[in-house]
C-alpha atoms as a PDB file:
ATOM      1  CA  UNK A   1     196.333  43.489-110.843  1.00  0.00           C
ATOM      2  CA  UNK A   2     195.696  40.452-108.422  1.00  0.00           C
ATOM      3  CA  UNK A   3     193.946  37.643-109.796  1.00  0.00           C
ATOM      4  CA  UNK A   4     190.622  36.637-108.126  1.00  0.00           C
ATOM      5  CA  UNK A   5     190.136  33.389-106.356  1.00  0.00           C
ATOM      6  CA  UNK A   6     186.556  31.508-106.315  1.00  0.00           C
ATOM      7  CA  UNK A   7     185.959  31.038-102.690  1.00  0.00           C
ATOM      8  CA  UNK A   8     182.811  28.859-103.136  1.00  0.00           C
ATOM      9  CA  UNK A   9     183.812  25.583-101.469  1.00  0.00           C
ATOM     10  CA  UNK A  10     183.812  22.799-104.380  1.00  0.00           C
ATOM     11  CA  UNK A  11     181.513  20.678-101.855  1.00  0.00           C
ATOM     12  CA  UNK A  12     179.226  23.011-100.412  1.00  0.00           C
ATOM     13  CA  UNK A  13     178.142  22.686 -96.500  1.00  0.00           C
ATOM     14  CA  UNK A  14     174.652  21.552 -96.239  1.00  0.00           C
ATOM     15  CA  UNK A  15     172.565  23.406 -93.297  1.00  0.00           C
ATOM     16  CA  UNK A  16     169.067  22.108 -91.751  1.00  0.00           C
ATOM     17  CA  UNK A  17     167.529  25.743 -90.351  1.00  0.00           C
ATOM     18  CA  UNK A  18     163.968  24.305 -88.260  1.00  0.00           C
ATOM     19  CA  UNK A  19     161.265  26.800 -88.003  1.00  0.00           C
ATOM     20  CA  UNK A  20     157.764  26.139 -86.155  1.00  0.00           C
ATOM     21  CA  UNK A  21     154.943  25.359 -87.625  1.00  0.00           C
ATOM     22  CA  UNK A  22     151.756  27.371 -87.274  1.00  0.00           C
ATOM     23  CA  UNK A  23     150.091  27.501 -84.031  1.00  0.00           C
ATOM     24  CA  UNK A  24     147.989  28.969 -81.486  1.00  0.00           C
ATOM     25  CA  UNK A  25     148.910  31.294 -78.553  1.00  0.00           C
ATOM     26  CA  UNK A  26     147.772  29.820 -75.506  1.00  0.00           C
ATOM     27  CA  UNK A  27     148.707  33.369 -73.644  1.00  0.00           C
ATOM     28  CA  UNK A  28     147.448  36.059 -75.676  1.00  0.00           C
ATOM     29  CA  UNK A  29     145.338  34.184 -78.212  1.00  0.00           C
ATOM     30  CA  UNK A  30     145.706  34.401 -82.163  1.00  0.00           C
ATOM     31  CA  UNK A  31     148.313  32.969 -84.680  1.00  0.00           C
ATOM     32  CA  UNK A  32     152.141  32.212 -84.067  1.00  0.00           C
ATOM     33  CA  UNK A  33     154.792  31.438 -86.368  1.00  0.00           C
ATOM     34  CA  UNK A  34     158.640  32.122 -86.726  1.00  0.00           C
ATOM     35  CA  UNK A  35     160.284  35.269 -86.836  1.00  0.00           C
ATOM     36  CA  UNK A  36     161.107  35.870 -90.202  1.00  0.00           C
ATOM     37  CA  UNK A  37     164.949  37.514 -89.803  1.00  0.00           C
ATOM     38  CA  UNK A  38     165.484  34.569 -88.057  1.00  0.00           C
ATOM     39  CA  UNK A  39     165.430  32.435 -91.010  1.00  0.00           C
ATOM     40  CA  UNK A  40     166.142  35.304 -93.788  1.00  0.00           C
ATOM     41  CA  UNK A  41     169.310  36.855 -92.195  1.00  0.00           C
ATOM     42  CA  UNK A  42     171.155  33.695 -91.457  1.00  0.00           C
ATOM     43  CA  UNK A  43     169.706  32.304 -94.692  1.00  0.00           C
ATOM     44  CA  UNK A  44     171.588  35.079 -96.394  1.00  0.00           C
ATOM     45  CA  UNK A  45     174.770  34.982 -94.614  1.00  0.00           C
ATOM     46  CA  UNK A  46     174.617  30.713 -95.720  1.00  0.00           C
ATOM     47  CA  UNK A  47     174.227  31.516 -98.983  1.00  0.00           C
ATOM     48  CA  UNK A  48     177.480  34.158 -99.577  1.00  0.00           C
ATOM     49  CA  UNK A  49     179.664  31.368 -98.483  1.00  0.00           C
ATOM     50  CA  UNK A  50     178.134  29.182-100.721  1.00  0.00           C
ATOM     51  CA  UNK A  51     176.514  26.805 -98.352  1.00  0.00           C
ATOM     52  CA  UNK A  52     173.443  24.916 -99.341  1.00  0.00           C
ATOM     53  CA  UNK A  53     170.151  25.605 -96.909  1.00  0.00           C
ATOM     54  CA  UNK A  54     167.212  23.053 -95.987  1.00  0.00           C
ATOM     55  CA  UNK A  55     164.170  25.126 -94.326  1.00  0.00           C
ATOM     56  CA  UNK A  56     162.424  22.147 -92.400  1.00  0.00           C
ATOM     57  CA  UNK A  57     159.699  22.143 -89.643  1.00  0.00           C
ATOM     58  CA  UNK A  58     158.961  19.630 -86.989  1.00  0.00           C
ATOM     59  CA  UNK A  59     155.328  19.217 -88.734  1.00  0.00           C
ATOM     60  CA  UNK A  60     156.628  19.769 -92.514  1.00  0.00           C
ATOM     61  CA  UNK A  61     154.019  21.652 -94.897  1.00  0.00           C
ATOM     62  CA  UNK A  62     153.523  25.297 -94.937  1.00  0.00           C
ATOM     63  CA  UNK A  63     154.920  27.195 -92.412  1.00  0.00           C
ATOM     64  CA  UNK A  64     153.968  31.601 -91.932  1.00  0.00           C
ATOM     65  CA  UNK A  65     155.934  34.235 -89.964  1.00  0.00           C
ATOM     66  CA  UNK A  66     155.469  35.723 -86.969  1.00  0.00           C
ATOM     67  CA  UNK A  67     152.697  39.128 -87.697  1.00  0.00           C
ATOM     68  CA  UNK A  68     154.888  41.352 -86.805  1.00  0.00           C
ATOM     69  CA  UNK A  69     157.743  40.222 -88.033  1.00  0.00           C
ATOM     70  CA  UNK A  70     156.729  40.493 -91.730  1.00  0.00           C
ATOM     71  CA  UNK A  71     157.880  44.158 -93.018  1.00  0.00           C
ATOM     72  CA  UNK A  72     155.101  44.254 -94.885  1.00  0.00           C
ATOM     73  CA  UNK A  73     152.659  43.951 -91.687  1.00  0.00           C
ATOM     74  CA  UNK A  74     150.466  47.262 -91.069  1.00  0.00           C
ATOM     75  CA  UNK A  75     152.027  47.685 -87.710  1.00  0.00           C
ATOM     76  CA  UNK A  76     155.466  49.010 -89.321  1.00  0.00           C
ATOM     77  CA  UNK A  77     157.177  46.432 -86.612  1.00  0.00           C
ATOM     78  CA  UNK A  78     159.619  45.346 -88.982  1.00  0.00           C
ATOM     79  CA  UNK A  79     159.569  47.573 -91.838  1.00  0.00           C
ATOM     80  CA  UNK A  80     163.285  48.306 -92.166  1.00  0.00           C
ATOM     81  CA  UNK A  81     164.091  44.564 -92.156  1.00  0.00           C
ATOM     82  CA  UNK A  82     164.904  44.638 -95.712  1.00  0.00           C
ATOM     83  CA  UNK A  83     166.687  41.428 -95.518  1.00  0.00           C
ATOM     84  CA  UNK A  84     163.113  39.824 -95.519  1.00  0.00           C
ATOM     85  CA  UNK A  85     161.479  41.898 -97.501  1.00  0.00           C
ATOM     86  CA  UNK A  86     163.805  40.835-100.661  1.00  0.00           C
ATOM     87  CA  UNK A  87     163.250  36.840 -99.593  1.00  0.00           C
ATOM     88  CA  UNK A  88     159.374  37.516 -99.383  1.00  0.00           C
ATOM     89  CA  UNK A  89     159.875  39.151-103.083  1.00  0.00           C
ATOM     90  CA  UNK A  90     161.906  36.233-104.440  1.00  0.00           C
ATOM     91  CA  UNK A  91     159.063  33.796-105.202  1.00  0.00           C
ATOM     92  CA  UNK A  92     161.287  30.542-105.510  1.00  0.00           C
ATOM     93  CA  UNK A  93     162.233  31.291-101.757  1.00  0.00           C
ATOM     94  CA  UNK A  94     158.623  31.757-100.279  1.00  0.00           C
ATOM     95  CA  UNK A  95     157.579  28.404-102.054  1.00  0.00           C
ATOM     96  CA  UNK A  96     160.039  26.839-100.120  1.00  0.00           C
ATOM     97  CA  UNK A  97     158.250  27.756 -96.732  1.00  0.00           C
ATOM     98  CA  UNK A  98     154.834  26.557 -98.828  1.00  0.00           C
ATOM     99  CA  UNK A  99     155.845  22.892 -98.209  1.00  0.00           C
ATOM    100  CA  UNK A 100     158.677  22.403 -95.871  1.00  0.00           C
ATOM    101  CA  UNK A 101     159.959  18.880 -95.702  1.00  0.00           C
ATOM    102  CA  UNK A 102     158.992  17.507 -91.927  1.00  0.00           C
ATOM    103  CA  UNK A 103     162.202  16.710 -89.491  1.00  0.00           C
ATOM    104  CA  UNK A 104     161.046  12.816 -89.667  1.00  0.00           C
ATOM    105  CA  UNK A 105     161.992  12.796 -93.449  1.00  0.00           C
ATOM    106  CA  UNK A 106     165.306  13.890 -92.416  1.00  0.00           C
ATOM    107  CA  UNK A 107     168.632  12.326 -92.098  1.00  0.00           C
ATOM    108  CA  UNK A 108     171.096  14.057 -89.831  1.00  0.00           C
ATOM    109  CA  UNK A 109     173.798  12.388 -91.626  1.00  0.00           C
ATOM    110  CA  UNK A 110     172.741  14.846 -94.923  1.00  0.00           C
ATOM    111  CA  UNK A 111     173.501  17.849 -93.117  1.00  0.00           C
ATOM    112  CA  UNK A 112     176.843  19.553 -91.725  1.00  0.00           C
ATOM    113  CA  UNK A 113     175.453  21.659 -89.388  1.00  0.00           C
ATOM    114  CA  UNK A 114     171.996  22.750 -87.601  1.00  0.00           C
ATOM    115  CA  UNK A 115     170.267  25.933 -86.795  1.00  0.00           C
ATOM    116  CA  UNK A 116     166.818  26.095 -85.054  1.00  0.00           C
ATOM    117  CA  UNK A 117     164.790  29.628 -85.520  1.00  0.00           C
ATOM    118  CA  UNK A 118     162.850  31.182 -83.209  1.00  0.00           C
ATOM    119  CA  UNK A 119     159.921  33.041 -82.958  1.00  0.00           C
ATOM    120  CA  UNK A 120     156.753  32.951 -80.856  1.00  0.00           C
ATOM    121  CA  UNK A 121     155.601  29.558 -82.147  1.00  0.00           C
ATOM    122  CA  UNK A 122     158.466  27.608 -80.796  1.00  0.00           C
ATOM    123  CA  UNK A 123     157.174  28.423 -77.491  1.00  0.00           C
ATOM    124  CA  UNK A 124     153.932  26.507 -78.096  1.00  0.00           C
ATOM    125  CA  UNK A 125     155.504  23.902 -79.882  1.00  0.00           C
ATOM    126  CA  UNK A 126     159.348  22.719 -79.438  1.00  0.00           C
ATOM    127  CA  UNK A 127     159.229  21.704 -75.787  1.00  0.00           C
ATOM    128  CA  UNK A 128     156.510  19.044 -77.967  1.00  0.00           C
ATOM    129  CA  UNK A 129     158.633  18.401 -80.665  1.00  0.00           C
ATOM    130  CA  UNK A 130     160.441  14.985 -80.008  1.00  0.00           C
ATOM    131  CA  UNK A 131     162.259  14.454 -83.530  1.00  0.00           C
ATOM    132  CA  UNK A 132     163.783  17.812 -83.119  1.00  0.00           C
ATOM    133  CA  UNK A 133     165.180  16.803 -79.601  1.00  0.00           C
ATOM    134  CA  UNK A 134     165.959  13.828 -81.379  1.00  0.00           C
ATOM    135  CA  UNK A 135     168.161  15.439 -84.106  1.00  0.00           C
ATOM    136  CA  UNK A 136     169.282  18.495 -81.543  1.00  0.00           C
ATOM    137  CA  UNK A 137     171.272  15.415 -79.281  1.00  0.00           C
ATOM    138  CA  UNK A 138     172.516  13.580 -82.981  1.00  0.00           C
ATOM    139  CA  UNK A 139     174.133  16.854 -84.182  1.00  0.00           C
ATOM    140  CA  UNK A 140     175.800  17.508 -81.033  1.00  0.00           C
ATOM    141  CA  UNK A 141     177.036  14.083 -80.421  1.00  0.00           C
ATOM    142  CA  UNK A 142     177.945  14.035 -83.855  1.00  0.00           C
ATOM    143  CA  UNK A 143     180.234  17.165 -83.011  1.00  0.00           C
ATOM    144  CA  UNK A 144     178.838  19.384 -85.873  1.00  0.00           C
ATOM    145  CA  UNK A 145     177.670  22.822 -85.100  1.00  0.00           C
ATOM    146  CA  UNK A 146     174.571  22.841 -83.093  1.00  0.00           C
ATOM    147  CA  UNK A 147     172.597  26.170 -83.107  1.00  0.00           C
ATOM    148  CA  UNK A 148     169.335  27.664 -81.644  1.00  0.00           C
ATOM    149  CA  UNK A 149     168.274  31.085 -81.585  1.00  0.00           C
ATOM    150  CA  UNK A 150     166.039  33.484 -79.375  1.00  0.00           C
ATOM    151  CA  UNK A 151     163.096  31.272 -78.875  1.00  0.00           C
ATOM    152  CA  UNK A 152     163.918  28.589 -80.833  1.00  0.00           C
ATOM    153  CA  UNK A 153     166.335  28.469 -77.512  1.00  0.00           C
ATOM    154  CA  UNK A 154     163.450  26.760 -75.905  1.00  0.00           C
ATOM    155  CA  UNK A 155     164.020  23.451 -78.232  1.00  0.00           C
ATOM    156  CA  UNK A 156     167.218  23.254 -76.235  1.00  0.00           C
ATOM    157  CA  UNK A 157     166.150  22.968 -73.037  1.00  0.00           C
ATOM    158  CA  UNK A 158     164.924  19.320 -72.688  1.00  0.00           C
ATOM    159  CA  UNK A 159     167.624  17.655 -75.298  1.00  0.00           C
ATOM    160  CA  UNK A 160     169.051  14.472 -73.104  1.00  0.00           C
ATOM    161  CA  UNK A 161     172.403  12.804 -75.213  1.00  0.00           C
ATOM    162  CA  UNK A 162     172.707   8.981 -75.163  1.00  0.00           C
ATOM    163  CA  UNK A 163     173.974   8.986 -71.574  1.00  0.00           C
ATOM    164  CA  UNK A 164     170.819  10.521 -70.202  1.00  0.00           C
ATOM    165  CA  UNK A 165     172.378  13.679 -69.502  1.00  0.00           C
ATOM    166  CA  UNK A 166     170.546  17.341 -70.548  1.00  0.00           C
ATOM    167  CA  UNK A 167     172.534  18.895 -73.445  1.00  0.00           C
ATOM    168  CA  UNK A 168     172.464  22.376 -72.123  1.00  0.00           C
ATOM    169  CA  UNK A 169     173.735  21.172 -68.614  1.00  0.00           C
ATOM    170  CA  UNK A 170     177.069  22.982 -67.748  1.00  0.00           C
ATOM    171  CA  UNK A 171     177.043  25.020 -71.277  1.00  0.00           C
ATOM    172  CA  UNK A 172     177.291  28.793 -71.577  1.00  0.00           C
ATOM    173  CA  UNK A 173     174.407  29.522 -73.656  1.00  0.00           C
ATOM    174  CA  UNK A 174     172.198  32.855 -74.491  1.00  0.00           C
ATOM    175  CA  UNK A 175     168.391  33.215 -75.594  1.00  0.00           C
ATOM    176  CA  UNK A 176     165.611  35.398 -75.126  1.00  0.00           C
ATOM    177  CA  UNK A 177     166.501  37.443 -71.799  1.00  0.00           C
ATOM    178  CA  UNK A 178     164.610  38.222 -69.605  1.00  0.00           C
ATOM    179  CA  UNK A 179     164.591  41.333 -69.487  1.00  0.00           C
ATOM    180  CA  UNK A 180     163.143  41.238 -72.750  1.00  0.00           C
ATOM    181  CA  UNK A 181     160.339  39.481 -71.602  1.00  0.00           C
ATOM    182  CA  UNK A 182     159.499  41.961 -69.229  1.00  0.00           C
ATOM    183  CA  UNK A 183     159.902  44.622 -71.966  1.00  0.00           C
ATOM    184  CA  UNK A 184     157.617  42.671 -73.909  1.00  0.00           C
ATOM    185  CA  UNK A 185     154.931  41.682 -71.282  1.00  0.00           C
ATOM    186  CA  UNK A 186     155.133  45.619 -70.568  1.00  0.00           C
ATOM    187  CA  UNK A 187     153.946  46.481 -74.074  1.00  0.00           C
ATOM    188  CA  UNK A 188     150.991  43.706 -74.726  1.00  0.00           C
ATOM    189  CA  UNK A 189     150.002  44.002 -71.049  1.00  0.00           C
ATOM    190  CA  UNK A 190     150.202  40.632 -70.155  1.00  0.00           C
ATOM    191  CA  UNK A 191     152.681  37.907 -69.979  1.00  0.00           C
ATOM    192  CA  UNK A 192     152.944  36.940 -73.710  1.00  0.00           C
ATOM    193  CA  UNK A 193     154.908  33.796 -73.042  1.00  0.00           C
ATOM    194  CA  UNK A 194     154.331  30.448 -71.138  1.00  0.00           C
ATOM    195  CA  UNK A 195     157.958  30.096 -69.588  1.00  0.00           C
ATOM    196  CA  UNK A 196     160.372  32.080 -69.837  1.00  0.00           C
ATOM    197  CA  UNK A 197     164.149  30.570 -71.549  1.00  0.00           C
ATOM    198  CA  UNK A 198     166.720  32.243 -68.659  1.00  0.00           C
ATOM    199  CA  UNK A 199     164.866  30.716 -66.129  1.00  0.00           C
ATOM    200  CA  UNK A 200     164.276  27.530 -67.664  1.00  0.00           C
ATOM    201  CA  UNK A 201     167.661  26.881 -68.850  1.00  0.00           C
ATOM    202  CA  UNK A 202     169.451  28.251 -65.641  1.00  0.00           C
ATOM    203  CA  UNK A 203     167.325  25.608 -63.189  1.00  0.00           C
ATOM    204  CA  UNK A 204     168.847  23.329 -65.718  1.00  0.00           C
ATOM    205  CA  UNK A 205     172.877  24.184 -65.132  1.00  0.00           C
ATOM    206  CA  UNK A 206     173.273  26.187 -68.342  1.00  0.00           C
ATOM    207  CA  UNK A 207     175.153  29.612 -67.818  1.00  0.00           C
ATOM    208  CA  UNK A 208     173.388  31.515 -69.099  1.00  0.00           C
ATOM    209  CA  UNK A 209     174.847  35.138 -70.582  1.00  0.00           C
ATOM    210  CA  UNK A 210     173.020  38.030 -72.232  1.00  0.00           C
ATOM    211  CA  UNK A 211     173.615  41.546 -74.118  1.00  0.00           C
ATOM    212  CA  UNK A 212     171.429  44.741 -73.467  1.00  0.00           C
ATOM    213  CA  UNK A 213     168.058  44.162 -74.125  1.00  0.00           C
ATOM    214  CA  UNK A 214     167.333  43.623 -77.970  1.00  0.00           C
ATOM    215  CA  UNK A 215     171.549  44.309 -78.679  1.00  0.00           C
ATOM    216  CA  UNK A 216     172.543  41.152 -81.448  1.00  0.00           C
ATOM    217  CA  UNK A 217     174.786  39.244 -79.562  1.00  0.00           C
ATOM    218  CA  UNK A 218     175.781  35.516 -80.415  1.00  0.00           C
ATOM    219  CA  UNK A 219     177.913  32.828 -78.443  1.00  0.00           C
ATOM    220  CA  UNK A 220     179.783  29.809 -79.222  1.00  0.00           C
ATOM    221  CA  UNK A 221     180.049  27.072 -76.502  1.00  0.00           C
ATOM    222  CA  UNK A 222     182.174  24.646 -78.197  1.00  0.00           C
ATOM    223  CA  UNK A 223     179.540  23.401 -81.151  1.00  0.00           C
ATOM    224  CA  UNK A 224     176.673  24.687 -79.138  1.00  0.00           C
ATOM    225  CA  UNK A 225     175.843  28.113 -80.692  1.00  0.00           C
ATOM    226  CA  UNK A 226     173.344  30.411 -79.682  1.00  0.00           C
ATOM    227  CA  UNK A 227     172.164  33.550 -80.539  1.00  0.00           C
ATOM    228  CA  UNK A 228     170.186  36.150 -78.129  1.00  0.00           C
ATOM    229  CA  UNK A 229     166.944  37.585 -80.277  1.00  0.00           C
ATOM    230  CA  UNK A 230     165.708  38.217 -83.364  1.00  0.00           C
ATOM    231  CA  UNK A 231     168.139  40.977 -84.048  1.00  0.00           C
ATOM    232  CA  UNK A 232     171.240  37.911 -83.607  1.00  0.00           C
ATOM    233  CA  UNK A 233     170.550  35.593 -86.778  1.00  0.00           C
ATOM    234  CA  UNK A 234     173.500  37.177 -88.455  1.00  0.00           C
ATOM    235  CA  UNK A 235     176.031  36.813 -85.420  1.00  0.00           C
ATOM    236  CA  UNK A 236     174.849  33.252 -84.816  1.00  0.00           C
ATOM    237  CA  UNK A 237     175.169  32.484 -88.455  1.00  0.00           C
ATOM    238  CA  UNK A 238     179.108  33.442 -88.605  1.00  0.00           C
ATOM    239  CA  UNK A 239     179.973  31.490 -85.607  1.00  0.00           C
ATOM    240  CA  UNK A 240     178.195  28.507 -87.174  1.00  0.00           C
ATOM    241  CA  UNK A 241     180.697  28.746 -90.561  1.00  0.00           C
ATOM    242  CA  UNK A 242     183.515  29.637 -88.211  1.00  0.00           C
ATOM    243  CA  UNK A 243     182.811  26.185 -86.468  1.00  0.00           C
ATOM    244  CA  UNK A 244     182.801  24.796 -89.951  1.00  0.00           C
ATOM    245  CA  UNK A 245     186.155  26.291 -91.053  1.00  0.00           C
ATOM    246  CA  UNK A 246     185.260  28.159 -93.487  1.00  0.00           C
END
């Protein structure tokens, strides 16, 4: 019989994952938040390597998912994301998003690596969110693995590094698509977003590459990681330990 070997590193990576705080659809009207599999599902795959995980907003304090996100949401959205339904039954985890820590308490120096969720509230919020932009440009300057995913994409797009250039400039990156959008707008009736990611990132010299529409698909660029939609946290959480070596 083989003898078994303890793969939990000694030192355990330490990951900052950024969701959005609460806000207000300026499009449609009503609440936004984060999508929850975008935290729970890289969450998990952090956790069976043994890393440690920080949930943080830019705000800090309590923080809510997306409505239809939540499998337990009349709508049936998400009801097979089981992933999320066993963090919103572990009641140590949903404390944690009771009173997140804000980013301006943070020290990227604490952290290994950085992964920014999306959501519909990022959209109202991130292109605000200074400290984030702030951290976004320290991580990636600071050559650890930088990561964004589906609309936490947006945060992305107006990250300048010390020499004044845009981060995403030049990059091969991925996001919400498009085509999604339109898929999307199609159902509520109306566009549901203020901007839209492709565009915005593409006007800013980022090449920007997508999957089907709603197909998990995750890219590395280097340390810039980046995941498509809300069906990618998993993806984009693998590249981010592959870029830590794990």
């Amino acid at each position: 019989m083989s003898a078994s070997h303890d793969t939990t590193p000694s030192t355990p990576k330490r990951i900052l994952m950024v969701v959005s705080n609460p806000a207000t659809s300026t499009t449609v009207g009503g609440p936004v938040g984060f999508w929850a599999s975008e935290l729970t599902h890289p969450y998990l795959a952090f956790r069976e390597v043994g890393y440690e995980v920080t949930i943080a907003s830019p705000d800090g304090g309590r923080v809510a998912f997306d409505a239809l996100s939540d499998p337990r949401d009349e709508s049936g959205y998400s009801r097979d994301d089981l992933i999320s339904m066993g963090f919103i039954h572990t009641d140590a985890l949903m404390a944690r998003l009771d009173d997140t820590p804000s980013l301006s308490e943070l020290d990227e120096t604490d952290f290994d690596a950085i992964v920014v969720c999306g959501g519909q509230g990022p959209m109202f919020t991130f292109r605000k969110a200074e400290r984030l932009h702030e951290l976004l440009a320290a991580f990636y300057e600071a050559e650890k693995p930088t990561a964004a995913l589906c609309h936490g994409v947006c945060a992305l797009l107006d990250v300048r590094l010390s020499d004044g250039s845009l981060l995403i400039e030049g990059t091969t990156i991925t996001g919400f698509a498009n085509s999604e959008e339109d898929i999307a707008d199609e159902m509520v009736g109306q566009p549901v977003m203020p901007f839209r990611i492709e565009d915005e990132a593409r006007q800013r010299g980022a090449h920007y590459v997508t999957n089907g529409p709603f197909k998990p698909f995750a890219i590395r660029d280097g340390r810039l990681i980046t995941g498509q939609q809300q069906y990618s946290g998993t993806e984009t959480a693998h590249l981010v330990i592959e870029a830590l070596g794990i």
